[in-house]
C-alpha atoms as a PDB file:
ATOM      1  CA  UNK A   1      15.896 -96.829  19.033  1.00  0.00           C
ATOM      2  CA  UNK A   2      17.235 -99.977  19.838  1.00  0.00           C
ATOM      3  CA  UNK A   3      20.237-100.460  17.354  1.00  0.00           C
ATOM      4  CA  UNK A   4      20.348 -97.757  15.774  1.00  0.00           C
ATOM      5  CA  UNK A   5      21.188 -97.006  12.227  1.00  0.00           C
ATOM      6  CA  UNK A   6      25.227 -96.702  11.830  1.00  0.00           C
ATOM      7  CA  UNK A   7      25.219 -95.660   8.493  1.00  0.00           C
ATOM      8  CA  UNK A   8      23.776 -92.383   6.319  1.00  0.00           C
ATOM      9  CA  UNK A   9      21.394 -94.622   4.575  1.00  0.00           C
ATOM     10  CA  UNK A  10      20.242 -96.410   7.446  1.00  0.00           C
ATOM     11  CA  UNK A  11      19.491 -92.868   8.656  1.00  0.00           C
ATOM     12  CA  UNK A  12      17.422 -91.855   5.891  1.00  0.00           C
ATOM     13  CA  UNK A  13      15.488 -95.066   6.810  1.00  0.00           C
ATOM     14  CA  UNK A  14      14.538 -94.101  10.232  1.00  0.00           C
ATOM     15  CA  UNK A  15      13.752 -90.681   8.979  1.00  0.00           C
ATOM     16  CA  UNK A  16      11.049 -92.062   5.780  1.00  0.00           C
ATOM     17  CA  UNK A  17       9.699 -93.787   8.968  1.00  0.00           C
ATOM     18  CA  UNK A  18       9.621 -91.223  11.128  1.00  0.00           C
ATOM     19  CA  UNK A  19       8.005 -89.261   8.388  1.00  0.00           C
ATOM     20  CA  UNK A  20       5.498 -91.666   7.392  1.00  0.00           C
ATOM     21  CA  UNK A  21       4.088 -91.886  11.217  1.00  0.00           C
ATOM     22  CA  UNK A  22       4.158 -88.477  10.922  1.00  0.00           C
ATOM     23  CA  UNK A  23       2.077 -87.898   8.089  1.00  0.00           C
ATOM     24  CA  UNK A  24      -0.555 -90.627   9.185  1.00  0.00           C
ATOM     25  CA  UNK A  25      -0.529 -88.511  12.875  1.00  0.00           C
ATOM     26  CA  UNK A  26      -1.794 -85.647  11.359  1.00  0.00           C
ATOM     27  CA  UNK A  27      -4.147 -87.567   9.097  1.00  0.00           C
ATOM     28  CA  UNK A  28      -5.840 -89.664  11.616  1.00  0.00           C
ATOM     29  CA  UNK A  29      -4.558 -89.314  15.026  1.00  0.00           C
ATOM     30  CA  UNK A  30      -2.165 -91.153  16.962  1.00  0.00           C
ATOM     31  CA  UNK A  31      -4.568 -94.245  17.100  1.00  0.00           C
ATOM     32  CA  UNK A  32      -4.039 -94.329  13.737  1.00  0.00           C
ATOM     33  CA  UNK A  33      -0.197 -94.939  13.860  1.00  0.00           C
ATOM     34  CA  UNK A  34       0.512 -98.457  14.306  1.00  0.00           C
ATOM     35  CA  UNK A  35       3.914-100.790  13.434  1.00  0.00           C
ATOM     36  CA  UNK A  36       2.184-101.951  10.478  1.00  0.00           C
ATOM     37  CA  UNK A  37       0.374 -98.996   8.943  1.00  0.00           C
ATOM     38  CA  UNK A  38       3.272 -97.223   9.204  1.00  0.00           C
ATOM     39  CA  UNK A  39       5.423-100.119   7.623  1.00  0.00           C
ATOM     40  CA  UNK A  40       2.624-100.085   4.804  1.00  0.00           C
ATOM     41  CA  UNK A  41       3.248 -96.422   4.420  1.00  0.00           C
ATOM     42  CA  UNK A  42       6.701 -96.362   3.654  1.00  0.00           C
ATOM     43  CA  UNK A  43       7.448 -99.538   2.645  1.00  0.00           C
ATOM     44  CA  UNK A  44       9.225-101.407   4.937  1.00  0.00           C
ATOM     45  CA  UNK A  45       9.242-104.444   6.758  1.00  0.00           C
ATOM     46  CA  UNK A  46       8.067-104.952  10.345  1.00  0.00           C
ATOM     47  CA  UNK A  47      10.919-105.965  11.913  1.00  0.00           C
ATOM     48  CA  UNK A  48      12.688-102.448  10.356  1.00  0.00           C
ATOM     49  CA  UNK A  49      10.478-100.778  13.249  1.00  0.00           C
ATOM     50  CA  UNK A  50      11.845-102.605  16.017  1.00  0.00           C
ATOM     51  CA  UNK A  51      15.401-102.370  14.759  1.00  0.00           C
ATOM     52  CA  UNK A  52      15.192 -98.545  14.671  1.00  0.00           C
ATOM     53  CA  UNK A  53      12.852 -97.425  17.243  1.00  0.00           C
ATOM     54  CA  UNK A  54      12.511 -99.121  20.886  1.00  0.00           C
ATOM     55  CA  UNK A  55       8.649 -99.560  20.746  1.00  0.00           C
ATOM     56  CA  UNK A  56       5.661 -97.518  19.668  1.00  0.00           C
ATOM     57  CA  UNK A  57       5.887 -94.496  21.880  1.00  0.00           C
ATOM     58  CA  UNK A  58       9.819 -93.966  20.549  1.00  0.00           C
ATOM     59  CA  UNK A  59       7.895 -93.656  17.030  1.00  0.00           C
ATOM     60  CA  UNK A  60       5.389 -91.629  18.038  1.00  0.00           C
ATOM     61  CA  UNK A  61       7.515 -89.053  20.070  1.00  0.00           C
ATOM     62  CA  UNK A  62       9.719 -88.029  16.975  1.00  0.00           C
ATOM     63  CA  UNK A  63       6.381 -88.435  14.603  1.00  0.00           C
ATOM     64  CA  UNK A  64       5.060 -85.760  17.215  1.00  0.00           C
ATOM     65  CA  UNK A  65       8.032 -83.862  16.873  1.00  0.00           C
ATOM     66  CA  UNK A  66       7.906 -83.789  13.086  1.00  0.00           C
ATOM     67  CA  UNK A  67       5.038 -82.314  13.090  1.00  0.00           C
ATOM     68  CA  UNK A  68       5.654 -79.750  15.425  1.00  0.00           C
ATOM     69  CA  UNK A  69       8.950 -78.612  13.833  1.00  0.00           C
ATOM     70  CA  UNK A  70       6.414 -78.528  10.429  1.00  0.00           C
ATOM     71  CA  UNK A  71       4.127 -76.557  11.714  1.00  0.00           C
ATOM     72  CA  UNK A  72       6.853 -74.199  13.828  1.00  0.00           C
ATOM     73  CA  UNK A  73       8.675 -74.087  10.711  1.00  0.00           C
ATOM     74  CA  UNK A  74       5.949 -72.908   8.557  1.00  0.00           C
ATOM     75  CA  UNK A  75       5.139 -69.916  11.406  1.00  0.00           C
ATOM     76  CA  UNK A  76       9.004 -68.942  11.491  1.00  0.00           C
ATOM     77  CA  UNK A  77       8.957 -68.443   7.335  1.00  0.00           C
ATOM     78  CA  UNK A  78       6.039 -66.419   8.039  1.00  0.00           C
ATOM     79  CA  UNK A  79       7.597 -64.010  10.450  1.00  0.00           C
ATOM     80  CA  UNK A  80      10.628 -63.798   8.377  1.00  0.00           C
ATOM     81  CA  UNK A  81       8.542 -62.692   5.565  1.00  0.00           C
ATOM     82  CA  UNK A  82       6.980 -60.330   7.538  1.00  0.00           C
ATOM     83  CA  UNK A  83      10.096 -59.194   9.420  1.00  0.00           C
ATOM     84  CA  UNK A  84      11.998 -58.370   5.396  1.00  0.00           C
ATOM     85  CA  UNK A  85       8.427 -56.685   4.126  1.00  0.00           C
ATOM     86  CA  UNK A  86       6.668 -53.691   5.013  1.00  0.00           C
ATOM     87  CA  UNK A  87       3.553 -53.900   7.635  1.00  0.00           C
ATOM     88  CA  UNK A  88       0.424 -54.097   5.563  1.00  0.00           C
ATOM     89  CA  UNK A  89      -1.576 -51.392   5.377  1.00  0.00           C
ATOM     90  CA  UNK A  90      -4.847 -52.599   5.867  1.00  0.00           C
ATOM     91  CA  UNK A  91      -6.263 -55.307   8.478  1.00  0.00           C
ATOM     92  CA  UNK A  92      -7.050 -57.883   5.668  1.00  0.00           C
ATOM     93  CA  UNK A  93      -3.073 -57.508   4.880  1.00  0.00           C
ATOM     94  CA  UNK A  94      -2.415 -58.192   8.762  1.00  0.00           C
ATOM     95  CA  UNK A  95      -4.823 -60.795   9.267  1.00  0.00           C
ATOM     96  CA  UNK A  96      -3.381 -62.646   6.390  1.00  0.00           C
ATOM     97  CA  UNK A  97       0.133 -63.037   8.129  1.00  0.00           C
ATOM     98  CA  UNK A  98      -1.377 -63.753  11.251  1.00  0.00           C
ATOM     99  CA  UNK A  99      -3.264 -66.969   9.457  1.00  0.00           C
ATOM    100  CA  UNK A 100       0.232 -67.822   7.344  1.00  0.00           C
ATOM    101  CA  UNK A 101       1.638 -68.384  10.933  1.00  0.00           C
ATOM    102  CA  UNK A 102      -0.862 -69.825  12.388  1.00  0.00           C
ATOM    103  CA  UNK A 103      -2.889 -72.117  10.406  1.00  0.00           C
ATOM    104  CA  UNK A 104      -1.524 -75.076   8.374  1.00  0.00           C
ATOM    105  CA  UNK A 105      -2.821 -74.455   4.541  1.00  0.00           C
ATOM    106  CA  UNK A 106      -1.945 -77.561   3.640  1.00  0.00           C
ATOM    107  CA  UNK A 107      -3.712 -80.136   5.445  1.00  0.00           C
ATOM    108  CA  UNK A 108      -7.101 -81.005   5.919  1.00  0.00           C
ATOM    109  CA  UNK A 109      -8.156 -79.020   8.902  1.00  0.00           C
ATOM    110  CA  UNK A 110     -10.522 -81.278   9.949  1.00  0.00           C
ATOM    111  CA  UNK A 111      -8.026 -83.900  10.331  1.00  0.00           C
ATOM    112  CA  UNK A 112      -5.410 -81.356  12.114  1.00  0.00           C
ATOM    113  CA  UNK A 113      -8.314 -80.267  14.348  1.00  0.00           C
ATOM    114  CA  UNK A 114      -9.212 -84.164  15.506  1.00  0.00           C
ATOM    115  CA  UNK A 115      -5.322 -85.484  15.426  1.00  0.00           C
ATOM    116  CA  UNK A 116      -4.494 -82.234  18.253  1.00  0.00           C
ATOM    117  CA  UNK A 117      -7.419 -82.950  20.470  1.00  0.00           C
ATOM    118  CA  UNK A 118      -6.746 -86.996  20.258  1.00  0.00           C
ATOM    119  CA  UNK A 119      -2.645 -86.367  21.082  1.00  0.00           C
ATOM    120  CA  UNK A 120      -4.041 -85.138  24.811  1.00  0.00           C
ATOM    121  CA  UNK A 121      -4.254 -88.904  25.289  1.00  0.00           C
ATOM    122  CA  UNK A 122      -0.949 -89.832  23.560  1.00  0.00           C
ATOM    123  CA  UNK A 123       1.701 -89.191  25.993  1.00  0.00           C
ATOM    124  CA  UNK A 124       4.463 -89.593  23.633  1.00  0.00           C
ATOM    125  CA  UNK A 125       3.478 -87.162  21.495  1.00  0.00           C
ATOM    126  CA  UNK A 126       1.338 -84.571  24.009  1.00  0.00           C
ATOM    127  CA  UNK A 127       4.829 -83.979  25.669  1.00  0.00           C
ATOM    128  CA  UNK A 128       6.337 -83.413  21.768  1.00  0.00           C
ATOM    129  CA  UNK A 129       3.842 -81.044  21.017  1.00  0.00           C
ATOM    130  CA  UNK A 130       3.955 -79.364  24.269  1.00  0.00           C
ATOM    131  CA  UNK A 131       8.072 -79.139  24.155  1.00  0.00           C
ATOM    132  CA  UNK A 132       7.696 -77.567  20.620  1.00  0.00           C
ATOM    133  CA  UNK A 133       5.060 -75.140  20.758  1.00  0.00           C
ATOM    134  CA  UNK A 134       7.677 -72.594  22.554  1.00  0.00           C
ATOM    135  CA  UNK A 135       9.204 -72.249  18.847  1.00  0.00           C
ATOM    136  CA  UNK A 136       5.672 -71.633  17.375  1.00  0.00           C
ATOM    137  CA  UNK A 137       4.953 -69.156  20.150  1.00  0.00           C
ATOM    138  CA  UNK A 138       7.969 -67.394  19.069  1.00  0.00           C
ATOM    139  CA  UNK A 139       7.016 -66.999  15.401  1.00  0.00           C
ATOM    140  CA  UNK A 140       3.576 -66.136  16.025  1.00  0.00           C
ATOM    141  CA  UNK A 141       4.979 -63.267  18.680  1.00  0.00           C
ATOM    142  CA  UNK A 142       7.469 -62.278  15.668  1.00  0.00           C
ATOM    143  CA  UNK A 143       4.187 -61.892  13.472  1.00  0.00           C
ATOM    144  CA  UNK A 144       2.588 -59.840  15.879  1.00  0.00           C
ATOM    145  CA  UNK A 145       5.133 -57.649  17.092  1.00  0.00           C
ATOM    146  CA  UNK A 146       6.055 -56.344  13.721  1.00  0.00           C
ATOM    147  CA  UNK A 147       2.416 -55.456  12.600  1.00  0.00           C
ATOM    148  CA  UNK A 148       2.572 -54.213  15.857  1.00  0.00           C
ATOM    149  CA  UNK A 149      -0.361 -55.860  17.498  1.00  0.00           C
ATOM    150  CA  UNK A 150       0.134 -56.146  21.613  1.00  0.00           C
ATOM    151  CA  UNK A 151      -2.174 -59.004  21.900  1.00  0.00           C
ATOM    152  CA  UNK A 152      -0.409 -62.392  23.561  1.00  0.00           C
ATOM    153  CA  UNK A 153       0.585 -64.970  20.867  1.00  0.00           C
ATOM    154  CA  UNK A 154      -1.197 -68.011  22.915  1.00  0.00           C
ATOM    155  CA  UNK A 155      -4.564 -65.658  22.588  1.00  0.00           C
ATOM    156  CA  UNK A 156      -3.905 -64.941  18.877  1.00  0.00           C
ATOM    157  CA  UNK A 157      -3.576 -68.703  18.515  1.00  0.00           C
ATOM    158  CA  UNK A 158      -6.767 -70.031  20.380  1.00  0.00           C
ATOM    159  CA  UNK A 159      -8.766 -67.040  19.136  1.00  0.00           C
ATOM    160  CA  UNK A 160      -7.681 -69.100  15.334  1.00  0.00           C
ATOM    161  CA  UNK A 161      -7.888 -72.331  16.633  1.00  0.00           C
ATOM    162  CA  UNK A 162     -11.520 -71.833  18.331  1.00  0.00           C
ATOM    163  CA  UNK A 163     -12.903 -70.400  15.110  1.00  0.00           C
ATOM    164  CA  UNK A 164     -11.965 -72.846  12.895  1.00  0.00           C
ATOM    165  CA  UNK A 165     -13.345 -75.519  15.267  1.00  0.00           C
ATOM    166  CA  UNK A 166     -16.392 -73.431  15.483  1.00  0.00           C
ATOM    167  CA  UNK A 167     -16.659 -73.429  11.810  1.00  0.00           C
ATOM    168  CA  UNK A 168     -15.927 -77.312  11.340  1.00  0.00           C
ATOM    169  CA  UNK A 169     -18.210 -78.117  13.554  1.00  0.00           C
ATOM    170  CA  UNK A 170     -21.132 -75.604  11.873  1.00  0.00           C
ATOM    171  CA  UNK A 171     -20.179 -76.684   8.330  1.00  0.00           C
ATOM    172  CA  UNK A 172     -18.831 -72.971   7.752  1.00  0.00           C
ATOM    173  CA  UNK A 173     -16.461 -71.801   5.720  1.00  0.00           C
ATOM    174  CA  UNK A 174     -13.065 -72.313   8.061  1.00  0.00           C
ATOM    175  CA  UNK A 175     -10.917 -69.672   6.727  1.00  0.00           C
ATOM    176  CA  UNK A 176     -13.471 -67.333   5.972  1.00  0.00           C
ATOM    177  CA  UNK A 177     -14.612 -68.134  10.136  1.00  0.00           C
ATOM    178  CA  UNK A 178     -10.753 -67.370  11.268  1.00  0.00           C
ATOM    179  CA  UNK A 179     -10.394 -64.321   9.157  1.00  0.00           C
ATOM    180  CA  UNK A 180     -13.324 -62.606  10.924  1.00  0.00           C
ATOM    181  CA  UNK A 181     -12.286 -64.026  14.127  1.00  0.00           C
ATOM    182  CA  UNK A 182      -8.425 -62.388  13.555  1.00  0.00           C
ATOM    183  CA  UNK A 183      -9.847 -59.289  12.083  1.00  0.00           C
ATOM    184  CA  UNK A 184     -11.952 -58.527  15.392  1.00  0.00           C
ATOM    185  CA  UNK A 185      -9.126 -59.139  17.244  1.00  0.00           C
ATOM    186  CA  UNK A 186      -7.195 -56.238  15.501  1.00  0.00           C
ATOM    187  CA  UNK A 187      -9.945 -54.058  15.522  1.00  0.00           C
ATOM    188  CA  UNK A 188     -10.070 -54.261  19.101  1.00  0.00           C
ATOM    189  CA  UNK A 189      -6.195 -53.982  19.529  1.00  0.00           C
ATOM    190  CA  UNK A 190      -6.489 -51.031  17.385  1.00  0.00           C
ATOM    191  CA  UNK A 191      -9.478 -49.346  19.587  1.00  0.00           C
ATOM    192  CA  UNK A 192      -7.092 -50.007  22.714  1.00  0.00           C
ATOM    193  CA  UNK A 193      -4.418 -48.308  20.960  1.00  0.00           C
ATOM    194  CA  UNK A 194      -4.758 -46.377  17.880  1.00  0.00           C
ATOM    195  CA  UNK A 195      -1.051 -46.765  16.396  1.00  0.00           C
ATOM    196  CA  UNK A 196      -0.837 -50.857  17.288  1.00  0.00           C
ATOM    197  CA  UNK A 197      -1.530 -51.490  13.523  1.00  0.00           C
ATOM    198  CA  UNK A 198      -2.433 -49.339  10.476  1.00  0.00           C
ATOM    199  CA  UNK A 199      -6.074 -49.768   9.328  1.00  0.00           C
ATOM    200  CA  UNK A 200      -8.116 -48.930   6.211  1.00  0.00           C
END
């Protein structure tokens, strides 16, 4: 930020824009996020981008870090859930938290699947994402520990993350793809050690 904004609405400003990059990150990648598509997004004027942020890769750090904190967020809600209710009975019941924490139901999976593979050659927002993911490992290991399922959260994750890139790229049903995928997983946990979850 070069400035910066001094006052609460000026704040608020920089935050609609930081949102707006955001949004268009995990829409079309960080190729996508430019001065003036993110101007057109929100509303604002060209020169608002150089008076709050210090160039492109300022923007596209705390875009990256939106989006992290988003999808963090939605993993932590998910293990509190989990953490107040009682562990489901059956493996359908646990693979549905483990997919609440770990994949985004509201985006276009597609999209989230392209926008992660085209950060690797953002560096602004690669080191975001990386920085981040420690508070979406924790969630997901929240998830997992109280179903009671030993498996590592970073295996949980690209166990979901391969089979819905699998299934994009078959034309298969994505969720459907992950459930199976998840409910595997737990079956083998389960083999391994009979009282890791309860099964039906």
């Amino acid at each position: 930020m070069s400035t910066g904004p001094a006052t609460g609405k000026g704040q608020r400003r920089r935050q609609e824009i930081i949102e707006g990059a955001a949004a268009i990150l995990r829409e079309h990648g960080p190729q996508s996020v430019s001065h003036r598509a993110v101007a057109q997004r929100v509303g604002c004027s060209l020169s608002a981008m150089t008076y709050y942020f210090t160039g492109l890769d300022d923007l596209l750090g705390e875009a990256g870090r939106v989006n992290i904190t988003r999808w963090a967020s939605r993993a932590e809600r998910a293990a509190d859930s989990a953490e107040r209710n009682p562990v489901p009975e059956t493996t359908d019941g646990v693979v549905d938290l483990v997919l609440e924490a770990t994949l985004p139901a509201d985006e276009d999976l597609l999209g989230h699947y392209l926008q992660l593979v085209a950060a690797g050659g953002s560096p602004p927002v690669r080191s975001a994402y990386r920085v981040g993911r420690d508070r979406l490992t924790t969630a997901v290991s929240r998830v997992l520990q109280r179903v009671g399922c030993d498996w590592p959260a970073e295996l949980v994750m690209a166990v979901v993350d391969g089979a819905c890139v699998n299934a994009l790229s078959e034309g298969r049903d994505v969720r459907a793809t992950a459930e199976n995928a998840i409910g595997q997983l737990i079956g083998a946990a389960s083999v391994l050690d009979p009282d890791a979850v309860i099964l039906s």
